[in-house]
Structures are given as structure tokens and as C-alpha cells.
C-alpha atoms as a PDB file:
ATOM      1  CA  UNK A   1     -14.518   8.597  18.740  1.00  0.00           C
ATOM      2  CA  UNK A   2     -11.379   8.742  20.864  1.00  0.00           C
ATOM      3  CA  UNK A   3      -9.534   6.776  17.657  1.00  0.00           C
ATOM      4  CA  UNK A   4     -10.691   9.430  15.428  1.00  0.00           C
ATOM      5  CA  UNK A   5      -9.222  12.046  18.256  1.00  0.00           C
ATOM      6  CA  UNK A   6      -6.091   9.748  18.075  1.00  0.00           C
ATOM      7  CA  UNK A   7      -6.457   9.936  14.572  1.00  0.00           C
ATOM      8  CA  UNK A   8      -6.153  14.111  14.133  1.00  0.00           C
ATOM      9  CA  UNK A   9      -3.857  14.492  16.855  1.00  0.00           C
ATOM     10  CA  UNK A  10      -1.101  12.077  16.200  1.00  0.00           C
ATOM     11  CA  UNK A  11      -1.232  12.748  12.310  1.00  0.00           C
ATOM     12  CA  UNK A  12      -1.346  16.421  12.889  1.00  0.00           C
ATOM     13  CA  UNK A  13       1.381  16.729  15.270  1.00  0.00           C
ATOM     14  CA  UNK A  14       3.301  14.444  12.457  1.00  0.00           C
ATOM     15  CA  UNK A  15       2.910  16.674   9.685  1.00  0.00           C
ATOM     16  CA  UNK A  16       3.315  19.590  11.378  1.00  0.00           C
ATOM     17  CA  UNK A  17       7.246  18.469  12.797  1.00  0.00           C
ATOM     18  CA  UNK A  18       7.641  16.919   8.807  1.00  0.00           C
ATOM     19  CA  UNK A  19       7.227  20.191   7.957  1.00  0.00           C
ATOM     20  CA  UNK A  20       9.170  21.602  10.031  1.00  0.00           C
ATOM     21  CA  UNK A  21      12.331  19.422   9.783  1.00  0.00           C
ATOM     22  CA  UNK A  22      12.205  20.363   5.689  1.00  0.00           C
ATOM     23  CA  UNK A  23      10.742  16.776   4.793  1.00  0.00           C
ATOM     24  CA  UNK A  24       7.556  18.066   2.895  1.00  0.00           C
ATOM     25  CA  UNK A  25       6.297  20.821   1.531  1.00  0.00           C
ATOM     26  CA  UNK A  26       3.222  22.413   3.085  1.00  0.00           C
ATOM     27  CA  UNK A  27       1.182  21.025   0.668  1.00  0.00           C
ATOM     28  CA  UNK A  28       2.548  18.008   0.812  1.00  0.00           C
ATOM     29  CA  UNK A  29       2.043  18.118   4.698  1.00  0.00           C
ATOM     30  CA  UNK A  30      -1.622  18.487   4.099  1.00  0.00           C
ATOM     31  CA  UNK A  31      -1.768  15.513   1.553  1.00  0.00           C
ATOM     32  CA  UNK A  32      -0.081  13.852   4.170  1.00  0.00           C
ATOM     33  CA  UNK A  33      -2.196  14.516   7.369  1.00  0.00           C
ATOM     34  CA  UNK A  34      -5.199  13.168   5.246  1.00  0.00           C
ATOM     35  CA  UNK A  35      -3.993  10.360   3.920  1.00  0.00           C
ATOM     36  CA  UNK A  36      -2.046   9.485   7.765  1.00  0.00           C
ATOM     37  CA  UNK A  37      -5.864  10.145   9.743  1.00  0.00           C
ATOM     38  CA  UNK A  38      -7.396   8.124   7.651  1.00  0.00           C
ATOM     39  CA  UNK A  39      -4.582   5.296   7.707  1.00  0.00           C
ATOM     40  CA  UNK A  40      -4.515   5.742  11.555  1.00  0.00           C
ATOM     41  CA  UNK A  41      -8.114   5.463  11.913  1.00  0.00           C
ATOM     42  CA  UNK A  42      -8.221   2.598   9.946  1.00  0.00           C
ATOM     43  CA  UNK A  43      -5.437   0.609  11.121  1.00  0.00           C
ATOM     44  CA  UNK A  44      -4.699   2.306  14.303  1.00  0.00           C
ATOM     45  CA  UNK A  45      -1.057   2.838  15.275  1.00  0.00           C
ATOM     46  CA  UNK A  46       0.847   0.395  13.626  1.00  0.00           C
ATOM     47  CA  UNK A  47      -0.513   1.582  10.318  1.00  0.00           C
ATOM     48  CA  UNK A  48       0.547   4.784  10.969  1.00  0.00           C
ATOM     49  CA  UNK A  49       3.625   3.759  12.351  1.00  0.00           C
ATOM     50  CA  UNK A  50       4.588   1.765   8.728  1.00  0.00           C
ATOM     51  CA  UNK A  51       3.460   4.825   7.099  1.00  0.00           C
ATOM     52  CA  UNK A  52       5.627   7.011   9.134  1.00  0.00           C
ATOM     53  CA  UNK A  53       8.714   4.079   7.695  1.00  0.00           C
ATOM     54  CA  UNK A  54       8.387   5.170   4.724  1.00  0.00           C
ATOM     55  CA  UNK A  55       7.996   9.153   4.917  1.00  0.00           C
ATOM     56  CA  UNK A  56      10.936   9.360   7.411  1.00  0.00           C
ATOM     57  CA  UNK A  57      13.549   6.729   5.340  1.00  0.00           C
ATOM     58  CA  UNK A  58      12.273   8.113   2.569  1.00  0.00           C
ATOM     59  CA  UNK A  59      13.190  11.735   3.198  1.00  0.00           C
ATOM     60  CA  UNK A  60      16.425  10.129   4.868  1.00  0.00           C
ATOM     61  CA  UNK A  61      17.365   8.214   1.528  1.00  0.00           C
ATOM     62  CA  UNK A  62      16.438  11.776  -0.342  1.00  0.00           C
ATOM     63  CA  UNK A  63      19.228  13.847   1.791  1.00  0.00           C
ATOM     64  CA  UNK A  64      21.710  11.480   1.547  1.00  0.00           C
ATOM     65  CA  UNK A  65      24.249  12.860  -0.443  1.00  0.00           C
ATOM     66  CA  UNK A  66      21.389  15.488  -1.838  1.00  0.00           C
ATOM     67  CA  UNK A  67      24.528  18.314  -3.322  1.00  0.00           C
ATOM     68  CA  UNK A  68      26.407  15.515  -4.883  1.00  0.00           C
ATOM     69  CA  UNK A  69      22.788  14.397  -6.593  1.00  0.00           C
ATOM     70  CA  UNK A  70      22.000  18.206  -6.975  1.00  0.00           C
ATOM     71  CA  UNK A  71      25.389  18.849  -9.071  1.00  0.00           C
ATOM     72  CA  UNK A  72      24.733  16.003 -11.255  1.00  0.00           C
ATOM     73  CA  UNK A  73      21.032  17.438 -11.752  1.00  0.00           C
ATOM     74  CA  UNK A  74      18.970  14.244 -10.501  1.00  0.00           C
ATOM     75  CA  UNK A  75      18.190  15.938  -6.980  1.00  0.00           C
ATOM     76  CA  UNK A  76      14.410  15.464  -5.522  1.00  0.00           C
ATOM     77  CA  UNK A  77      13.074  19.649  -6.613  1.00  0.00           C
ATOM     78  CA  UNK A  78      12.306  21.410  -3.801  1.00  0.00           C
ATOM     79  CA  UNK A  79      15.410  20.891  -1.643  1.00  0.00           C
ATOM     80  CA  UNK A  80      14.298  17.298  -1.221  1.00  0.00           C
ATOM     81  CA  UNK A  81      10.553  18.750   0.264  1.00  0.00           C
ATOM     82  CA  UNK A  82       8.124  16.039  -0.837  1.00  0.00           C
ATOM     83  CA  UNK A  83       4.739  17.708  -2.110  1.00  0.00           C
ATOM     84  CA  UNK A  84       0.817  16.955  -1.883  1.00  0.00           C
ATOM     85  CA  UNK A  85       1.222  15.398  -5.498  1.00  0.00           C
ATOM     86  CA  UNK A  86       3.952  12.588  -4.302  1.00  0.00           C
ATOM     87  CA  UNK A  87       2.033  12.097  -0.823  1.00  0.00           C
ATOM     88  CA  UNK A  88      -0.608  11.130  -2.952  1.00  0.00           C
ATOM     89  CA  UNK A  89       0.871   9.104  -5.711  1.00  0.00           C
ATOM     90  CA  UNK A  90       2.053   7.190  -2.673  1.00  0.00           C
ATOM     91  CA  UNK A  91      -0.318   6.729  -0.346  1.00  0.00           C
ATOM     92  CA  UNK A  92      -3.611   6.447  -1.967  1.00  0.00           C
ATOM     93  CA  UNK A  93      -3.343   3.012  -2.799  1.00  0.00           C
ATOM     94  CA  UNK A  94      -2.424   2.220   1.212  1.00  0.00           C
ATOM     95  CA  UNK A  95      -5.122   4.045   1.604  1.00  0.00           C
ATOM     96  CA  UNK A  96      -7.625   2.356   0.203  1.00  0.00           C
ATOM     97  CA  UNK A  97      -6.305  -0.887   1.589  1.00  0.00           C
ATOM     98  CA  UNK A  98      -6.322   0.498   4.892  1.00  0.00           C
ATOM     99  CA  UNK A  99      -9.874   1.328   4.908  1.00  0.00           C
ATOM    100  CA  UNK A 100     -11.011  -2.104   3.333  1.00  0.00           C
ATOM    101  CA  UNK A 101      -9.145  -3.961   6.285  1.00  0.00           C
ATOM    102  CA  UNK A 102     -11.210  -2.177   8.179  1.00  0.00           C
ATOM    103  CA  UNK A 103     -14.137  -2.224   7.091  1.00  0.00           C
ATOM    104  CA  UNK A 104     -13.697  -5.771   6.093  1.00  0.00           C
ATOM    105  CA  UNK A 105     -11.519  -6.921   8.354  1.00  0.00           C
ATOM    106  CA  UNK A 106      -9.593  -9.178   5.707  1.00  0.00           C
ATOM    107  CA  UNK A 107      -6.134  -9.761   7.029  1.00  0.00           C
ATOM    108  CA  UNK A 108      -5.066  -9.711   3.045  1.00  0.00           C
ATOM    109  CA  UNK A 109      -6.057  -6.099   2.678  1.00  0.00           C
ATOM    110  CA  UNK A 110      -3.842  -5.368   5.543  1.00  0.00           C
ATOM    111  CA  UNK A 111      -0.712  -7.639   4.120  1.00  0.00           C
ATOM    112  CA  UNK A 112      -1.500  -5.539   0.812  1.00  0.00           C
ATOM    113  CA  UNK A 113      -1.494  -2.024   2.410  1.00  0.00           C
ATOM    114  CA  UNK A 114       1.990  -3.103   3.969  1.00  0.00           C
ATOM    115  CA  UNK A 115       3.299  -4.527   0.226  1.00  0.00           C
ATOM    116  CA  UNK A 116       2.206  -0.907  -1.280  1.00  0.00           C
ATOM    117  CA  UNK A 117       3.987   1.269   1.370  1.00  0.00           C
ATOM    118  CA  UNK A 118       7.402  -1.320   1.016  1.00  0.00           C
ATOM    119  CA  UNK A 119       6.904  -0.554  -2.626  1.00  0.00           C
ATOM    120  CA  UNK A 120       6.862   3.148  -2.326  1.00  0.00           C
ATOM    121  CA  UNK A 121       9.531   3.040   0.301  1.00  0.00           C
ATOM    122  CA  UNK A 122      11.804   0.800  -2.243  1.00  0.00           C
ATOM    123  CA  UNK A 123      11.246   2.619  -5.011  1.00  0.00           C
ATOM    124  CA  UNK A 124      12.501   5.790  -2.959  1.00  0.00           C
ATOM    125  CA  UNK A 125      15.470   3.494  -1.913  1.00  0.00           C
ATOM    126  CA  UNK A 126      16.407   2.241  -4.979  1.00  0.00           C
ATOM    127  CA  UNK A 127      16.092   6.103  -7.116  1.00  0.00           C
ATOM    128  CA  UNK A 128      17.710   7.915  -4.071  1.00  0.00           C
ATOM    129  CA  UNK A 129      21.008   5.508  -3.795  1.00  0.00           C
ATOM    130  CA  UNK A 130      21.197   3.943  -6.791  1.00  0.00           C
ATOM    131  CA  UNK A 131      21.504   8.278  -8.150  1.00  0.00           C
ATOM    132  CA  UNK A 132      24.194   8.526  -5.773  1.00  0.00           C
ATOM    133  CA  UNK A 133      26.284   4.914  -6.309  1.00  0.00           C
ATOM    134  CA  UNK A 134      25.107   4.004  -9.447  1.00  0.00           C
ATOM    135  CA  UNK A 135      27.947   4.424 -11.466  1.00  0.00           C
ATOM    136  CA  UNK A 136      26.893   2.821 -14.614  1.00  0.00           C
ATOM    137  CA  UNK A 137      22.840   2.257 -14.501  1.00  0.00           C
ATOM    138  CA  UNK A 138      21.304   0.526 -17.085  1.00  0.00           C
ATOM    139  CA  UNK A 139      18.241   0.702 -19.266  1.00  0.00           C
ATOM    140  CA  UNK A 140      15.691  -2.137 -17.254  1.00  0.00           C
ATOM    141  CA  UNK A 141      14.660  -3.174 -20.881  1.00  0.00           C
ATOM    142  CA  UNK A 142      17.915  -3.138 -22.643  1.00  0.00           C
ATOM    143  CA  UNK A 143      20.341  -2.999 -19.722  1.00  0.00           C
ATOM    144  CA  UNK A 144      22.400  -0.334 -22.059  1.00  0.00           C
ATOM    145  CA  UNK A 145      24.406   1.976 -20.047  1.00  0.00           C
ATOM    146  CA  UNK A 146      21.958   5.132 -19.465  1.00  0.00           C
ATOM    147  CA  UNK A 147      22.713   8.378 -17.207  1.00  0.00           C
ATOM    148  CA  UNK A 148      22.119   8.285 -13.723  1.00  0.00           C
ATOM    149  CA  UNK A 149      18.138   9.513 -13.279  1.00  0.00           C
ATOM    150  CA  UNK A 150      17.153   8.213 -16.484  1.00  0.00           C
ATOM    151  CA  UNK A 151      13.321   6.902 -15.983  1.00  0.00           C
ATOM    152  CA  UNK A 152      13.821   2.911 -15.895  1.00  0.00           C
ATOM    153  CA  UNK A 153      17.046   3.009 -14.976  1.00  0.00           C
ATOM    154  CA  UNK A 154      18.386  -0.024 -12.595  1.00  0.00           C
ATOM    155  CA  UNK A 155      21.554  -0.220 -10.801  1.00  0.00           C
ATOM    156  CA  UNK A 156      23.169  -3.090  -8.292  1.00  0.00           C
ATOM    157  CA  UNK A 157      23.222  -0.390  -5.342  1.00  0.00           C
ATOM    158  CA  UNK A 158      19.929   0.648  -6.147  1.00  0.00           C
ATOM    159  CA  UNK A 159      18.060  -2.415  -6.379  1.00  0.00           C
ATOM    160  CA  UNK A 160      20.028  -3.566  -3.563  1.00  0.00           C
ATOM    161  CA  UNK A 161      18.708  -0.847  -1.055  1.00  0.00           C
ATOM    162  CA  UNK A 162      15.001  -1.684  -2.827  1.00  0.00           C
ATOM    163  CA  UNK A 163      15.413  -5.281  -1.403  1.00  0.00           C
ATOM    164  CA  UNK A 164      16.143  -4.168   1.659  1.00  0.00           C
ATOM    165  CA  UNK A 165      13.397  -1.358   2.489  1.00  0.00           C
ATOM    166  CA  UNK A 166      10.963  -3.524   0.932  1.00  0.00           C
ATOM    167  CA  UNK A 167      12.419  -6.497   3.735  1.00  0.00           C
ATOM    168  CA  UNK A 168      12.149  -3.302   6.609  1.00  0.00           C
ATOM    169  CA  UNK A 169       8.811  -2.388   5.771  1.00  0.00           C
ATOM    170  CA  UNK A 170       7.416  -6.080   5.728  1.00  0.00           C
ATOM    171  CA  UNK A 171       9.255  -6.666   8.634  1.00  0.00           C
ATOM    172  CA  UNK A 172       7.730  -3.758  10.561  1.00  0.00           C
ATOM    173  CA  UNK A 173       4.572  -4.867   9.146  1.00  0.00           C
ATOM    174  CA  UNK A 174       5.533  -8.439  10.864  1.00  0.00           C
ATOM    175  CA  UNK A 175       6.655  -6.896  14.144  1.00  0.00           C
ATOM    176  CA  UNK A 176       3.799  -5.428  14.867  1.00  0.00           C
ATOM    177  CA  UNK A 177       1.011  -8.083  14.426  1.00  0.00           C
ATOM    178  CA  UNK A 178      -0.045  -7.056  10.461  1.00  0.00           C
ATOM    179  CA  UNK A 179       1.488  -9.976   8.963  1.00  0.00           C
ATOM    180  CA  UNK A 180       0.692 -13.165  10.886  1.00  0.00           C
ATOM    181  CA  UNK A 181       3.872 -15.237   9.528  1.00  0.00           C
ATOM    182  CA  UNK A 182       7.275 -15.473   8.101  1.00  0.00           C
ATOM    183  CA  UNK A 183       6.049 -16.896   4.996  1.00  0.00           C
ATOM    184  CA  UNK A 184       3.478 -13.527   4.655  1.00  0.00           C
ATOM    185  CA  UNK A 185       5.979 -11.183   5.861  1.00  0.00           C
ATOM    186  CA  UNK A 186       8.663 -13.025   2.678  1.00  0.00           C
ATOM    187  CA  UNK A 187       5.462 -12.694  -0.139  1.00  0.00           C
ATOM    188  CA  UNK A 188       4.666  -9.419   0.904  1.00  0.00           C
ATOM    189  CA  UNK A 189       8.510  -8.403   0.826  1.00  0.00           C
ATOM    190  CA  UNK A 190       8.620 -10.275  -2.709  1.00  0.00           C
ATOM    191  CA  UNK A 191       5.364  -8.312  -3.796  1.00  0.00           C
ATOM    192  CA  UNK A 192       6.308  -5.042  -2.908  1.00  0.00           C
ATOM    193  CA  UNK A 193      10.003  -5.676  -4.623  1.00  0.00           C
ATOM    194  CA  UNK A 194       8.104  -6.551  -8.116  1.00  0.00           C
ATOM    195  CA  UNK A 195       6.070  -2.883  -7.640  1.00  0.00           C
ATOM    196  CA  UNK A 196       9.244  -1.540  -8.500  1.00  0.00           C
ATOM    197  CA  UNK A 197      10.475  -3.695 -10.678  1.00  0.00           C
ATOM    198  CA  UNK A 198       6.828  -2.564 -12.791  1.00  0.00           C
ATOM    199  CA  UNK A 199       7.840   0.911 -11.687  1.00  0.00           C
ATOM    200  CA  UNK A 200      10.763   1.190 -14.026  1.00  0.00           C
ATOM    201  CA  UNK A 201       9.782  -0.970 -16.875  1.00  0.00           C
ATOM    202  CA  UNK A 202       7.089   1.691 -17.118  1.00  0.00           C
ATOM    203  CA  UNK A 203       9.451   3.945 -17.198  1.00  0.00           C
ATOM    204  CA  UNK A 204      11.445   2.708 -19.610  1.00  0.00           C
ATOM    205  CA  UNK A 205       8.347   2.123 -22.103  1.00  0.00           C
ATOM    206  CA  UNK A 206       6.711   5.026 -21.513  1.00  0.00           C
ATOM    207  CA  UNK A 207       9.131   8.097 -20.497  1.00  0.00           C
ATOM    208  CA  UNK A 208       6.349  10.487 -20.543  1.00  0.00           C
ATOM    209  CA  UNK A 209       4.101   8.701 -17.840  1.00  0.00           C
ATOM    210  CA  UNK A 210       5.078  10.891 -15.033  1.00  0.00           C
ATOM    211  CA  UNK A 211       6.495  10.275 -12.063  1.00  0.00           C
ATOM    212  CA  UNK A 212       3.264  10.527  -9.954  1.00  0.00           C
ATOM    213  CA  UNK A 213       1.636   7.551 -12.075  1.00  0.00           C
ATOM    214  CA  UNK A 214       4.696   5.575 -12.208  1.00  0.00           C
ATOM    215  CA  UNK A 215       4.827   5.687  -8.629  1.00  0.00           C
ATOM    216  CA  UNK A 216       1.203   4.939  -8.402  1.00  0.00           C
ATOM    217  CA  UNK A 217       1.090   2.180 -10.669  1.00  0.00           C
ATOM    218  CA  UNK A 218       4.233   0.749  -8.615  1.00  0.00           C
ATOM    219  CA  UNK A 219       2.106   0.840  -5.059  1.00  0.00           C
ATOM    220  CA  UNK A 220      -0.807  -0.839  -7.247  1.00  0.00           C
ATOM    221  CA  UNK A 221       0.348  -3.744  -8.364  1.00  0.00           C
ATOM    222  CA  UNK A 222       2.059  -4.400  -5.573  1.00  0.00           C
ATOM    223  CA  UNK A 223      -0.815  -4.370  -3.547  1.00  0.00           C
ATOM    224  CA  UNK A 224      -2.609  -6.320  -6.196  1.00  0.00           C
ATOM    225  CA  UNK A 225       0.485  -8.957  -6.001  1.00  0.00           C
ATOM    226  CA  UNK A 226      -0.012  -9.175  -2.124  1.00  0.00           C
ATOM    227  CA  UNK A 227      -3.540  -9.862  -2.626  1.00  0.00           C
ATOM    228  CA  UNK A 228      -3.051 -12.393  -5.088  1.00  0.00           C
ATOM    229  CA  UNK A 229      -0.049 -14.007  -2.952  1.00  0.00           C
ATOM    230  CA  UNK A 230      -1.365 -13.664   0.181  1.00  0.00           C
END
């Protein structure tokens, strides 16, 4: 009981300061206090605390030069507040890996919860800076030139800063007893990586997918890659 206490408390007081500091919306601050109280009480804090990776360097990535992106029309809606929709496109797949480590207590589940979260968190990375120092994206299927915010469009910068939340996120994962090895913690870096990698040739294929199931299509298979890897 006193996890589940944990659990409210923690993920409440989360939302509530995410909120507050302009990082989601309130709607999305109630998407996100379910989907952190479940993750929390699942995985206890070091779930929540590669959860709380993502949503923080992922609002982070979305400010970063937000008027520049805003001029140019590629600017996050909202003022950069993430809503219940994008919480959810997110998470859900950690979420359900979360509560089959649990319940199962398969250490893969866990290694795949931490490869869909580096996905999300790279996919952020890569859109968010590769908008802002992208100077020439490319198609992902064609690799012709394409504007900036063009669904499947790749740039060095942007896949660059992918890489490297993808690396944080497994790392974290690594850090804090999820992953059990360098060799896991380098798969489940390399799995989340190819989410995005799915993420934009989706995009590219299908333009009118929507962002939401790009996103979670992107979490899922690199979950399912983790699983498979792992």
C-alpha cells in the first residue's frame, strides 16, 4: 500500500509542477499522472525517474529555440504544452511493459519499457533539433531535400541528438539497476534508435497517419525490438 501512496504522491506532485512550469497542458498533466502512478507502482522509482528523462528533455528539446521554430511554422502548438493525446501516444506502450515486469517479473519487459521511453525521448530529440539545425532535411525514403517539419524528414543534427537521448535514456536505465549489462544497455540503445528510424519511414509512406500513431508505432516496435534483442 505505501508504494501505491508513493505512487499518487510523487506522480501528483510531478504533474502538478509540469504544469506549472508550462511543460503540459492540463490535460496532458492528467494523461500524465496516470500513466506516471501506474509506471511508479510498477517499477518503483527508477521507472518513474526514466519517465521523468524523457518528459523533462523532452519539453527542454521543445523550448530550445521554440520562436525561431515558431517563425518558420514547425513549433510544438500550444506554446510547446504537451497534451493528454501525446502523453499517451508516448507512454502507453511503457506502460504496458511496466506492468508486465511486474507482474512477471521478466527483466526483458523492463529492458523493453526503457527501449520505448529512449524511443519517444529520441524521436523528440531528433524533430525538436533537427527543426532548428536542419538546414537541408531530407525525405528518409528518397533523401530529396524536403522543408524542415516535413513528416519523415531526417537530418545529421537530428539523428545525431536521437543517438544520443536514446544512449541517455538506456544509460539511466543502466545506472539504476534496469539493465543488468553493457551489452543490454548498447541493444536497448540500438532498439530504441530503430523506433525512430520506423517513426519517419511511416511518415514518409503514410503522411496522413498522425502524429499520435506515428509516435506510437515508434515506442512499439521498439519495445518489440528490445524484446526480441534482449
Amino acid at each position: 500500500m505505501s508504494g501505491i501512496v508513493a505512487a499518487v504522491v510523487v506522480t501528483a506532485a510531478f504533474a502538478a509542477l509540469a504544469y506549472a512550469l508550462g511543460m503540459v497542458s492540463a490535460g496532458g498533466a492528467s494523461g500524465g499522472f496516470v500513466v506516471g502512478a501506474i509506471i511508479y507502482a510498477a517499477l518503483g522509482p527508477q521507472g518513474f525517474a526514466v519517465l521523468a528523462l524523457f518528459v523533462v528533455g523532452g519539453s527542454a528539446l521543445t523550448r530550445l529555440g521554440y520562436e525561431v521554430k515558431d517563425r518558420s511554422g514547425t513549433a510544438q502548438e500550444s506554446g510547446g504544452r504537451r497534451g493528454a493525446k501525446n502523453a499517451l501516444a508516448n507512454c502507453t506502450v511503457a506502460t504496458l511493459c511496466a506492468v508486465l515486469a511486474a507482474l512477471t517479473g521478466y527483466e526483458a519487459f523492463a529492458a523493453a519499457f526503457v527501449a520505448s521511453l529512449g524511443a519517444a525521448f529520441a524521436d523528440t530529440a531528433e524533430s525538436e533539433v533537427g527543426q532548428l539545425y536542419g538546414r537541408e532535411p531530407r525525405l528518409v525514403t528518397t533523401l530529396r531535400p524536403v522543408p524542415p517539419g516535413t513528416d519523415g524528414a531526417v537530418s545529421l543534427p537530428g539523428t545525431l541528438a536521437g543517438a544520443v537521448a536514446a544512449l541517455l535514456t538506456a544509460a539511466l536505465g543502466f545506472s539504476l539497476g534496469m539493465l543488468d549489462s553493457t551489452a543490454v544497455t548498447l541493444l536497448v540503445t540500438f532498439a530504441a534508435f530503430l523506433g525512430t528510424v520506423a517513426d519517419s519511414l511511416v511518415g514518409a509512406l503514410a503522411r496522413r497517419a498522425g502524429n499520435e500513431l506515428t509516435n506510437l508505432l515508434c515506442t512499439l516496435v521498439a519495445a518489440l525490438l528490445a524484446l526480441f534483442l534482449v
